[in-house]
Protein backbone atom coordinates (compact mmCIF):
# COMPACT_ATOMS: atom_id res chain seq x y z
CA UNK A 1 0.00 0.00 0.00
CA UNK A 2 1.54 3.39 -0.96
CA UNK A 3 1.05 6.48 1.33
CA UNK A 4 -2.56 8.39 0.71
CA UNK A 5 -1.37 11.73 -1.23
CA UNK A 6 -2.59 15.48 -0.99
CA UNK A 7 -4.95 14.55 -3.79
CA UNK A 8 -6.60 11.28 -1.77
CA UNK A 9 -7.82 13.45 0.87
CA UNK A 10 -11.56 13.67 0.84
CA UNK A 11 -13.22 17.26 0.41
CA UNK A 12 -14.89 17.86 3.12
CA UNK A 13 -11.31 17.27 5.32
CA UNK A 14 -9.47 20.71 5.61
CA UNK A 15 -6.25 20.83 3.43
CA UNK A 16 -2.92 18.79 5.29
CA UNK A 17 -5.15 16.96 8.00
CA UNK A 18 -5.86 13.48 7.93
CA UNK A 19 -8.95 11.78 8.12
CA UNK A 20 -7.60 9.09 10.60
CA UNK A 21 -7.25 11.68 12.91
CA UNK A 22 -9.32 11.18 16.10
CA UNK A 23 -11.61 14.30 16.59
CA UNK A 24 -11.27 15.72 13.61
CA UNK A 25 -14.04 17.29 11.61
CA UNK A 26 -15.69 17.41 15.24
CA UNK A 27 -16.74 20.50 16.79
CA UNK A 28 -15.93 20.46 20.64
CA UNK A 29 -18.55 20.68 23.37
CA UNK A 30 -18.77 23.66 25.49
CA UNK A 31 -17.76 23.01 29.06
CA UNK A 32 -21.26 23.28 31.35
CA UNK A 33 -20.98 26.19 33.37
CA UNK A 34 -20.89 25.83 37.32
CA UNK A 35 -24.04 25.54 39.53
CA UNK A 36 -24.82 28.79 41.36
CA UNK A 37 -24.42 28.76 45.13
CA UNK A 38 -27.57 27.73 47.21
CA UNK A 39 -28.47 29.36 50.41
CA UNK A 40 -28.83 32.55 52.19
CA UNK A 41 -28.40 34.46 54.53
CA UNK A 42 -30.19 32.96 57.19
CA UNK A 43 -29.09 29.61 56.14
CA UNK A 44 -25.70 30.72 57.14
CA UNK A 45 -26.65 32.37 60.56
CA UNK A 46 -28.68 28.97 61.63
CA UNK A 47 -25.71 27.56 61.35
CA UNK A 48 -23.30 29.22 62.95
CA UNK A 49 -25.65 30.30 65.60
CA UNK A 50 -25.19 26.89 67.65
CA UNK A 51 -21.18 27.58 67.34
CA UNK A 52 -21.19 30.92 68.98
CA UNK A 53 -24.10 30.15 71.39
CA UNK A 54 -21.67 27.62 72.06
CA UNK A 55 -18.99 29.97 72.74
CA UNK A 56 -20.24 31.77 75.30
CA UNK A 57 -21.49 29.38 77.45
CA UNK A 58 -19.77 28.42 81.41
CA UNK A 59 -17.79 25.05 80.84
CA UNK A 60 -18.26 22.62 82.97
CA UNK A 61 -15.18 21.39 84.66
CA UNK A 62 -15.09 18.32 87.34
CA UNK A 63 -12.46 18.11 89.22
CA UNK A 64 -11.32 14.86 89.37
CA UNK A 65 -9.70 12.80 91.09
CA UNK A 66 -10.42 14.94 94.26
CA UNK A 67 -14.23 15.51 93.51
CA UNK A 68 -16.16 12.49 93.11
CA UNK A 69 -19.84 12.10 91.97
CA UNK A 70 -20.22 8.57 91.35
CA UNK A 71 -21.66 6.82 88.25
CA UNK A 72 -25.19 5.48 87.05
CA UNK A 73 -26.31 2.64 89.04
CA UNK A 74 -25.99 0.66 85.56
CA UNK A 75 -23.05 1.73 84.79
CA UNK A 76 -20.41 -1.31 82.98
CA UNK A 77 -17.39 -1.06 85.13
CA UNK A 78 -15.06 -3.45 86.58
CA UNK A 79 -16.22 -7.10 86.59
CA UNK A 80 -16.87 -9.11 89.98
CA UNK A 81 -16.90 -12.64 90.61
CA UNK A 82 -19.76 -13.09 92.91
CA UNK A 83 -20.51 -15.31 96.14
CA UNK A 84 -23.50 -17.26 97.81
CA UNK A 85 -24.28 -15.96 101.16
CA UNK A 86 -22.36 -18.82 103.12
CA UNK A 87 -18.91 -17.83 100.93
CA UNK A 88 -19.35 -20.41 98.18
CA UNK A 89 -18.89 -19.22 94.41
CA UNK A 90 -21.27 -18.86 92.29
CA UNK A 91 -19.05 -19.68 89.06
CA UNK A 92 -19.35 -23.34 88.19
CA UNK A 93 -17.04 -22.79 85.18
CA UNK A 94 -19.42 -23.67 82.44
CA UNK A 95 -17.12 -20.63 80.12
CA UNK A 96 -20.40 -18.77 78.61
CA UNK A 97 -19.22 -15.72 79.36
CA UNK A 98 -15.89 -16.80 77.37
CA UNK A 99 -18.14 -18.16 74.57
CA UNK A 100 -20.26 -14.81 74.27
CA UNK A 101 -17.14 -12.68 74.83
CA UNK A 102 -17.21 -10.65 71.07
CA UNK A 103 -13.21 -8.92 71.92
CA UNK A 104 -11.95 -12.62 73.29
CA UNK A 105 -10.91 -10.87 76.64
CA UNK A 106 -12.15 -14.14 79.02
CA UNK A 107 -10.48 -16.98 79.67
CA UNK A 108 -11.79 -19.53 81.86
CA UNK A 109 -10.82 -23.13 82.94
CA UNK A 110 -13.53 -25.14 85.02
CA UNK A 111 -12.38 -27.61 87.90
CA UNK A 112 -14.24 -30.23 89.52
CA UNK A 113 -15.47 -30.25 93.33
CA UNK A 114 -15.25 -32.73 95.66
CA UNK A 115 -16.21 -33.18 99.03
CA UNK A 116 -13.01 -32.08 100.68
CA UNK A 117 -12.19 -29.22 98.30
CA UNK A 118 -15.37 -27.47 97.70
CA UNK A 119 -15.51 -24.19 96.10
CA UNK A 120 -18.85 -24.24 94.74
CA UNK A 121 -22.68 -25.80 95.16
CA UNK A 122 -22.65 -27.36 91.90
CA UNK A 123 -20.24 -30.15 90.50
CA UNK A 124 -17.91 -27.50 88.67
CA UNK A 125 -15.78 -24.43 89.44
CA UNK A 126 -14.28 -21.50 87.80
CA UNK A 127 -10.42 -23.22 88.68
CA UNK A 128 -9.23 -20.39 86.23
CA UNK A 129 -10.47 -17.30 85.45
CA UNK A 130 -9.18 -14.03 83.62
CA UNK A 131 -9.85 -11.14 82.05
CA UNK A 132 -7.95 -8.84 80.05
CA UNK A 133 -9.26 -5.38 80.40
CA UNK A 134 -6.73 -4.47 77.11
CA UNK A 135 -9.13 -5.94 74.94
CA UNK A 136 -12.35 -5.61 76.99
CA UNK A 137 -14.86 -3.25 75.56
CA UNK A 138 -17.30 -3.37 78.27
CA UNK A 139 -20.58 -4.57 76.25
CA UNK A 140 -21.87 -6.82 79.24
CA UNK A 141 -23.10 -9.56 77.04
CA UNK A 142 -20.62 -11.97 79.61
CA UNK A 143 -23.28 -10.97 81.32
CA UNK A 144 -26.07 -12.28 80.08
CA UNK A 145 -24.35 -15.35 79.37
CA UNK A 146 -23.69 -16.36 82.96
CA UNK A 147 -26.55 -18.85 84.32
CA UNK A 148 -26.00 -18.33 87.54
CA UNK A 149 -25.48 -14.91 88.19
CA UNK A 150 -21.67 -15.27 89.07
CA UNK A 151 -20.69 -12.33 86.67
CA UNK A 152 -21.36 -8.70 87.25
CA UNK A 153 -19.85 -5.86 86.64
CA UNK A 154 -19.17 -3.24 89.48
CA UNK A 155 -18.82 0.47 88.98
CA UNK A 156 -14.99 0.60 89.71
CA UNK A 157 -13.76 2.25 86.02
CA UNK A 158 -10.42 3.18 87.16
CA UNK A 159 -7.90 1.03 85.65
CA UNK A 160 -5.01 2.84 84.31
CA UNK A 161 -1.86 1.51 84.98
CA UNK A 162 1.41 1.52 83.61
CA UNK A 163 2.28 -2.08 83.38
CA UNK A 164 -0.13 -3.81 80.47
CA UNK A 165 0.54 -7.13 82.00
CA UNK A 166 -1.32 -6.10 85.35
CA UNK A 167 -4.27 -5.32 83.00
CA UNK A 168 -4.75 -9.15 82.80
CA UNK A 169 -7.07 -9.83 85.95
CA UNK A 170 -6.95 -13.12 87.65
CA UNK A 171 -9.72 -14.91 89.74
CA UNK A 172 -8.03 -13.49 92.80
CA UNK A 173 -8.58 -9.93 92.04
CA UNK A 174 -12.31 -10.72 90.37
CA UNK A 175 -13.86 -12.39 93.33
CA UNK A 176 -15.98 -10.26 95.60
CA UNK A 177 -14.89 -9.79 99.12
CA UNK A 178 -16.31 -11.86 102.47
CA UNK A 179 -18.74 -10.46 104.23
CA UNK A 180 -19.94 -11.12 107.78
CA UNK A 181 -21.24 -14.69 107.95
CA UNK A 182 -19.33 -15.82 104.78
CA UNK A 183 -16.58 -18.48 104.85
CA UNK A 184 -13.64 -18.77 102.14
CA UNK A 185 -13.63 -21.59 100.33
CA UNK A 186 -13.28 -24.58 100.21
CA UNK A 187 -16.06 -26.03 102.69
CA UNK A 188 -18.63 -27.80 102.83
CA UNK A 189 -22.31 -26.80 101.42
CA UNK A 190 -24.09 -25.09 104.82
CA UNK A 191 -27.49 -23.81 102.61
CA UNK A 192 -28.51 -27.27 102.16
CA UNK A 193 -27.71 -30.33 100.75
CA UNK A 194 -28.33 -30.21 96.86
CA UNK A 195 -27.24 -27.10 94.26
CA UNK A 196 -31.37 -26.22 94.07
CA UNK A 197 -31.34 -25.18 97.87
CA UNK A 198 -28.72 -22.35 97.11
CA UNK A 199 -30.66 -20.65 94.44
CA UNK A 200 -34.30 -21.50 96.82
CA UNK A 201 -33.18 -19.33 99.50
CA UNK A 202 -31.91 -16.43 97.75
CA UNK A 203 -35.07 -14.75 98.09
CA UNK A 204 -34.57 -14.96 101.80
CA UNK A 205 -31.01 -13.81 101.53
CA UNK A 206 -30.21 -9.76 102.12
CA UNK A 207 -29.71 -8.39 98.55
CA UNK A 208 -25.81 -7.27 99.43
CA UNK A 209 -24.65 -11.17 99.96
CA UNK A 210 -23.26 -12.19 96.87
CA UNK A 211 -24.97 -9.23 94.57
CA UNK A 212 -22.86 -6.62 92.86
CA UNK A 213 -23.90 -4.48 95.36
CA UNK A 214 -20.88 -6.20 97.93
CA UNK A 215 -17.81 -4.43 95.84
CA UNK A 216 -19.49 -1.67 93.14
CA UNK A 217 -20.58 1.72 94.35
CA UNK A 218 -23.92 3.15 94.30
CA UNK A 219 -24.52 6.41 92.47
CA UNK A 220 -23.20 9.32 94.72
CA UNK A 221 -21.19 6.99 97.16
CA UNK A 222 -17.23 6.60 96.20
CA UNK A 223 -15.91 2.73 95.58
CA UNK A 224 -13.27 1.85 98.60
CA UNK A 225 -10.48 1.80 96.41
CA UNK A 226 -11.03 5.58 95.38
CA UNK A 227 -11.89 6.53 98.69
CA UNK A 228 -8.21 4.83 99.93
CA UNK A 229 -6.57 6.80 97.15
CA UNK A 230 -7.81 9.90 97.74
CA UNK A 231 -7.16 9.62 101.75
CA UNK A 232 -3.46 9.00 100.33
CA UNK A 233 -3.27 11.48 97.81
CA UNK A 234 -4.49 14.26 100.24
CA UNK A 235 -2.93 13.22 102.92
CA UNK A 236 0.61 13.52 101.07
């Protein structure tokens, strides 16, 4: 094939351009111009209104640590390991709460009882239990999970430290505290003589043995650990 000449180029193609060239013959489309700006002026002051009213107004400062108001009664804090009223635990290590855990932040390992080394009604024990509060996000579906009521969570919400490993909560520092009347564990049953006797007198127990209510704070009244570090810090 020889090369197309001046004279192969088709009339209606301007003189030297090419008919192979893209675009050509084609007259270009005007660029659409630019929507106009919506609004007005009120539009405008609406807006900003809330930012200035804003402005102006007192803030609100609490100072904490050495004023304390206390939380919501509901409020997800710190988790407790419950008791029955004679000291017994209420964990029989069944790992729901693990199960239902969505950040994998429990970790539980379930012992058996026996009749010299008994830590709970049933025929199972929490032997392990953990928590690591570096991945816990505090949704209380734990829980939910538990069957027997074992799990709460308290309204303790101070746990900053500096170490990550003492973030990682063992059974030890989960279980609530003896009251009057309780005895630690292990001993023998002393509600009755079968698991159902433990969870038939409940309703004739006093609400604070072996409820949340033993370690968490009630709205306006300070947890003991804050009240110990505040004594400390005030009286340094």
């Amino acid at each position: 094939m020889t090369p197309m000449s001046d004279s192969a180029v088709p009339a209606n193609t301007p003189h030297g351009s090419s008919a192979l060239e893209p675009g050509a013959g084609v007259t270009p489309r005007k660029a659409a111009p630019l929507p106009e700006p919506t609004g007005s002026v009120a539009g405008f002051a609406k807006g900003f209104g809330l930012t200035f009213s804003t402005m102006f107004k007192k803030v609100y400062t609490q100072q904490y640590p050495f004023d304390y108001y206390g939380t919501k009664p509901r409020y997800h804090g710190r988790h407790v390991l419950n008791r029955h009223p004679d000291g017994l635990e209420k964990c029989v290590g069944c790992e729901l709460c693990a199960w239902a855990c969505p950040a994998d932040a429990i970790y539980v390992e379930g012992g058996d009882n026996t009749d010299e080394q008994r830590f709970s009604p049933g025929e199972r024990y929490g032997k392990v239990y953990q928590i690591n509060y570096l991945r816990c996000i505090f949704c209380g579906l734990c829980i939910e999970a538990c069957p027997t009521r074992s799990l709460t969570m308290s309204n303790e919400y101070e746990l900053a430290l500096d170490d990550r490993q003492q973030l990682i909560y063992t059974k030890e520092q989960l279980m609530a505290p003896l009251l009057p009347g309780m005895e630690a564990p292990p001993h023998p049953m002393r509600l009755g003589d079968d698991e159902k006797d433990y969870y038939a007198s409940r309703s004739q127990a006093p609400l604070q043995q072996g409820e949340p209510q033993s370690t968490a704070n009630v709205a306006g009244r300070p947890i003991t650990g804050h009240a110990n570090r505040m004594g400390q810090h005030h009286g340094s």
